[in-house]
N, C-alpha and C. Protein backbone atom coordinates (compact mmCIF):
# COMPACT_ATOMS: atom_id res chain seq x y z
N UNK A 1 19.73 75.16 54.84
CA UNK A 1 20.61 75.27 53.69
C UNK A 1 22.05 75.15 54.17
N UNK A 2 22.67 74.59 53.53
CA UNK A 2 24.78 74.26 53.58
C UNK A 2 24.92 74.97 53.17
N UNK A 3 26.14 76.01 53.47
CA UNK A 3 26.91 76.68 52.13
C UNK A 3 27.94 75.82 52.81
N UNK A 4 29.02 75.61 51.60
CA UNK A 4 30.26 75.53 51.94
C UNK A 4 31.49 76.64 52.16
N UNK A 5 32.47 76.78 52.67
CA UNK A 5 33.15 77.42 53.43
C UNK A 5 33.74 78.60 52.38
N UNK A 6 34.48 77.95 51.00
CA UNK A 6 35.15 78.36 49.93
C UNK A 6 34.45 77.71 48.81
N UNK A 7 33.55 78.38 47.88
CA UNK A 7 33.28 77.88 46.40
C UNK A 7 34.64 78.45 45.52
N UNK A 8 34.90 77.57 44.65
CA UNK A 8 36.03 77.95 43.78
C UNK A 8 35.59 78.12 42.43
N UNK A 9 35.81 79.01 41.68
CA UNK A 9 34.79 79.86 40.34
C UNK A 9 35.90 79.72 39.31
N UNK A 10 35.64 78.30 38.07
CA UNK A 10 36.54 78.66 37.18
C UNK A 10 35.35 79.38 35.94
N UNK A 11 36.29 79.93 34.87
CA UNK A 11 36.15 80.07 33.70
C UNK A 11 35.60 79.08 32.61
N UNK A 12 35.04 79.42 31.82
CA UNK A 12 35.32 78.74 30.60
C UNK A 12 36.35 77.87 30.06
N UNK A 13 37.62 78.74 30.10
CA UNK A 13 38.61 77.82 29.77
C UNK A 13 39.67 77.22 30.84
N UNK A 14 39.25 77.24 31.55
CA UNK A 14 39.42 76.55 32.97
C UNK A 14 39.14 75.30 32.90
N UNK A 15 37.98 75.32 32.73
CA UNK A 15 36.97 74.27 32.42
C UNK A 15 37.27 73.21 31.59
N UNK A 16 37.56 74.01 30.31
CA UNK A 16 38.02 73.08 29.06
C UNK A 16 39.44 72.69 29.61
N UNK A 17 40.18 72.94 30.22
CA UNK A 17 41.58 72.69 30.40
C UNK A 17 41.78 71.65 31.32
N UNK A 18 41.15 71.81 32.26
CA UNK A 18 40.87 70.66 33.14
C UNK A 18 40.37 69.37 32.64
N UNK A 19 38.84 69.16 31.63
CA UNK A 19 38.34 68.31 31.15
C UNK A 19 39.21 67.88 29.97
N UNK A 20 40.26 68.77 29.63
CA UNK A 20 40.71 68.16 28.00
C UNK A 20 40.07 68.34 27.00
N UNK A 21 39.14 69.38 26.62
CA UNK A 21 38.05 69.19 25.70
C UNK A 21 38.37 71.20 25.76
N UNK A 22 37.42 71.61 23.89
CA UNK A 22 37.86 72.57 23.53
C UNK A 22 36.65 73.48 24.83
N UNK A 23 36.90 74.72 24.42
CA UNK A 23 36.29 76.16 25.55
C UNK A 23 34.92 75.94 24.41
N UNK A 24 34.90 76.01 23.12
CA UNK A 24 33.92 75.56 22.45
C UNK A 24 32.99 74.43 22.99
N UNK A 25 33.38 73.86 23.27
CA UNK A 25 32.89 72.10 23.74
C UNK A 25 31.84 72.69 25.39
N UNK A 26 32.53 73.20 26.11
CA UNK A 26 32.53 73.89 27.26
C UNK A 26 30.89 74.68 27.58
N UNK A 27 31.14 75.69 26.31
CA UNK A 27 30.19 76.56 26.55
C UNK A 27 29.10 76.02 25.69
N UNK A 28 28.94 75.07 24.96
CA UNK A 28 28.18 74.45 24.08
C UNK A 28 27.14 73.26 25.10
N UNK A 29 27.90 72.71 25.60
CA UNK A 29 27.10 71.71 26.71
C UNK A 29 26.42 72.72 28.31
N UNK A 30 27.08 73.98 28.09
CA UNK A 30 26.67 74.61 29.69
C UNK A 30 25.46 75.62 29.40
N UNK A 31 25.15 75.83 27.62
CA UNK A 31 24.36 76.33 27.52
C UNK A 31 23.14 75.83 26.52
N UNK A 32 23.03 74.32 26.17
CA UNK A 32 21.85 73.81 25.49
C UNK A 32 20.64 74.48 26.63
N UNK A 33 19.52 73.74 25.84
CA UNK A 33 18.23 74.16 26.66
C UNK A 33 18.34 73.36 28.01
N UNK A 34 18.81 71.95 27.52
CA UNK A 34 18.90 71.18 28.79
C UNK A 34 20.35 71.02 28.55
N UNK A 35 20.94 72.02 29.65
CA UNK A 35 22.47 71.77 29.50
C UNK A 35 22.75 70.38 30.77
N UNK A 36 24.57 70.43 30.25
CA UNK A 36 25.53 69.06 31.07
C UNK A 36 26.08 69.97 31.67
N UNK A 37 26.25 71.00 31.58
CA UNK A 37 27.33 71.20 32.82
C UNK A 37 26.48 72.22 33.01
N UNK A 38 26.56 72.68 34.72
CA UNK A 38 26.13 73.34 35.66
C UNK A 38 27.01 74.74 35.61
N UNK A 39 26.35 75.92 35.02
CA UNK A 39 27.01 76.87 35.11
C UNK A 39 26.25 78.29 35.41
N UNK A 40 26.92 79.31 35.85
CA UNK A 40 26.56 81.06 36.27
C UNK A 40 26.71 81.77 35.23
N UNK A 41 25.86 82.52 34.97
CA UNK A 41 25.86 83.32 34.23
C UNK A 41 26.06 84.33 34.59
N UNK A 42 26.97 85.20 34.21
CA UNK A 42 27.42 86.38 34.95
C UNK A 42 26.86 87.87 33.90
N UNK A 43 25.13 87.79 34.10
CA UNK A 43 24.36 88.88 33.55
C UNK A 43 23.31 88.69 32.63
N UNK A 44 22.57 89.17 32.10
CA UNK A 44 21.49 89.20 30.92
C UNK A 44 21.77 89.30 30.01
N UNK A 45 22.46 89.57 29.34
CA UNK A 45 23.45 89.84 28.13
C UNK A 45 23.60 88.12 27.38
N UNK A 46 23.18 88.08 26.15
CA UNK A 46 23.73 86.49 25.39
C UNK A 46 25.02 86.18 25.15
N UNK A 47 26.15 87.48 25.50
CA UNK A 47 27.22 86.90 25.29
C UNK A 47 28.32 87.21 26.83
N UNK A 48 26.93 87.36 28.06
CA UNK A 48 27.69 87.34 29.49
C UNK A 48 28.58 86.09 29.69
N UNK A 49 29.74 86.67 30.52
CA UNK A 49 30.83 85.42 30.71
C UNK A 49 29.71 84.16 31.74
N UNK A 50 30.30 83.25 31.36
CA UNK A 50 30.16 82.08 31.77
C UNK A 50 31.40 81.81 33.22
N UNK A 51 30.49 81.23 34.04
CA UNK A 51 31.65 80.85 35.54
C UNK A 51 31.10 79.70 35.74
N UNK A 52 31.83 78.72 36.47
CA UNK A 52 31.40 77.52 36.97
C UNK A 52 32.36 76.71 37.87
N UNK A 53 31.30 76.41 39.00
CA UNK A 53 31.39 76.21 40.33
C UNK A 53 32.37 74.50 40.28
N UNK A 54 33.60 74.54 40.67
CA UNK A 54 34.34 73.77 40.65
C UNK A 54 33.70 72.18 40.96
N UNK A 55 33.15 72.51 42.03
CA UNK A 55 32.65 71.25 42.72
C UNK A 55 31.38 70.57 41.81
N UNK A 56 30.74 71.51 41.27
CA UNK A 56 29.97 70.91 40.31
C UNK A 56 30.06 70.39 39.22
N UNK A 57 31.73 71.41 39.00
CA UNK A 57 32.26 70.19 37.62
C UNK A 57 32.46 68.60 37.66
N UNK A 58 32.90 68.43 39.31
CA UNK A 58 33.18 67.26 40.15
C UNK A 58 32.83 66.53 39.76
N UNK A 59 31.43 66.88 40.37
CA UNK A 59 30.11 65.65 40.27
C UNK A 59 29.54 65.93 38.90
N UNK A 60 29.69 66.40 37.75
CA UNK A 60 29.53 65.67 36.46
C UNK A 60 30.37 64.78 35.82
N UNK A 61 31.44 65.08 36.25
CA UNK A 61 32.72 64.10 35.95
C UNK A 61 32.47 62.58 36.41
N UNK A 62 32.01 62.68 37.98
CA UNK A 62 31.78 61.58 38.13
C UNK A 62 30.56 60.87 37.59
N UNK A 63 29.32 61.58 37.34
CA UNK A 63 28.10 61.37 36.73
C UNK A 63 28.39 60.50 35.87
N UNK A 64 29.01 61.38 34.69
CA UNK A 64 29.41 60.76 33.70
C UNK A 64 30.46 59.61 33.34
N UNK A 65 31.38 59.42 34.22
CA UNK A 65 32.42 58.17 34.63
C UNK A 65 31.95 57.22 35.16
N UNK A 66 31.04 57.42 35.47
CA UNK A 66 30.09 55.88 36.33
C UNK A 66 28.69 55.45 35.81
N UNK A 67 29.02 56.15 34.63
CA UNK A 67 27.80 55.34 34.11
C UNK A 67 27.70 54.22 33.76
N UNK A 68 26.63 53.27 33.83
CA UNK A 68 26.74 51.59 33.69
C UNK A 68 26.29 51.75 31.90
């Protein structure tokens, strides 16, 4: 297994702020059944905060930018 050295943990609206798109938009795609974005759930609770791993926002960005 890799870990990397530093994971960087945004928010919700981190998220949206970066992508340009609402915190609505955000938590709507990170939590379908088959979600788009790759995210932590921080507990058992249905309305636990949401975190998500910078680098994984990365590589959906690019996922989705290179599609043919």
């Amino acid at each position: 297994m890799h870990w990397r050295a530093v994971v960087i943990i945004l928010t919700a609206r981190e998220v949206a702020e970066l992508l340009r798109v609402s915190e609505g938009w955000v938590r709507d795609h990170a939590t379908r059944k088959q979600p788009r974005l790759p995210m932590l759930k921080m507990g058992e609770h249905k309305r636990a905060p949401l975190r998500f791993d910078l680098d994984q926002i990365k590589e959906f960005v690019e996922k989705w930018t290179n599609r043919d």
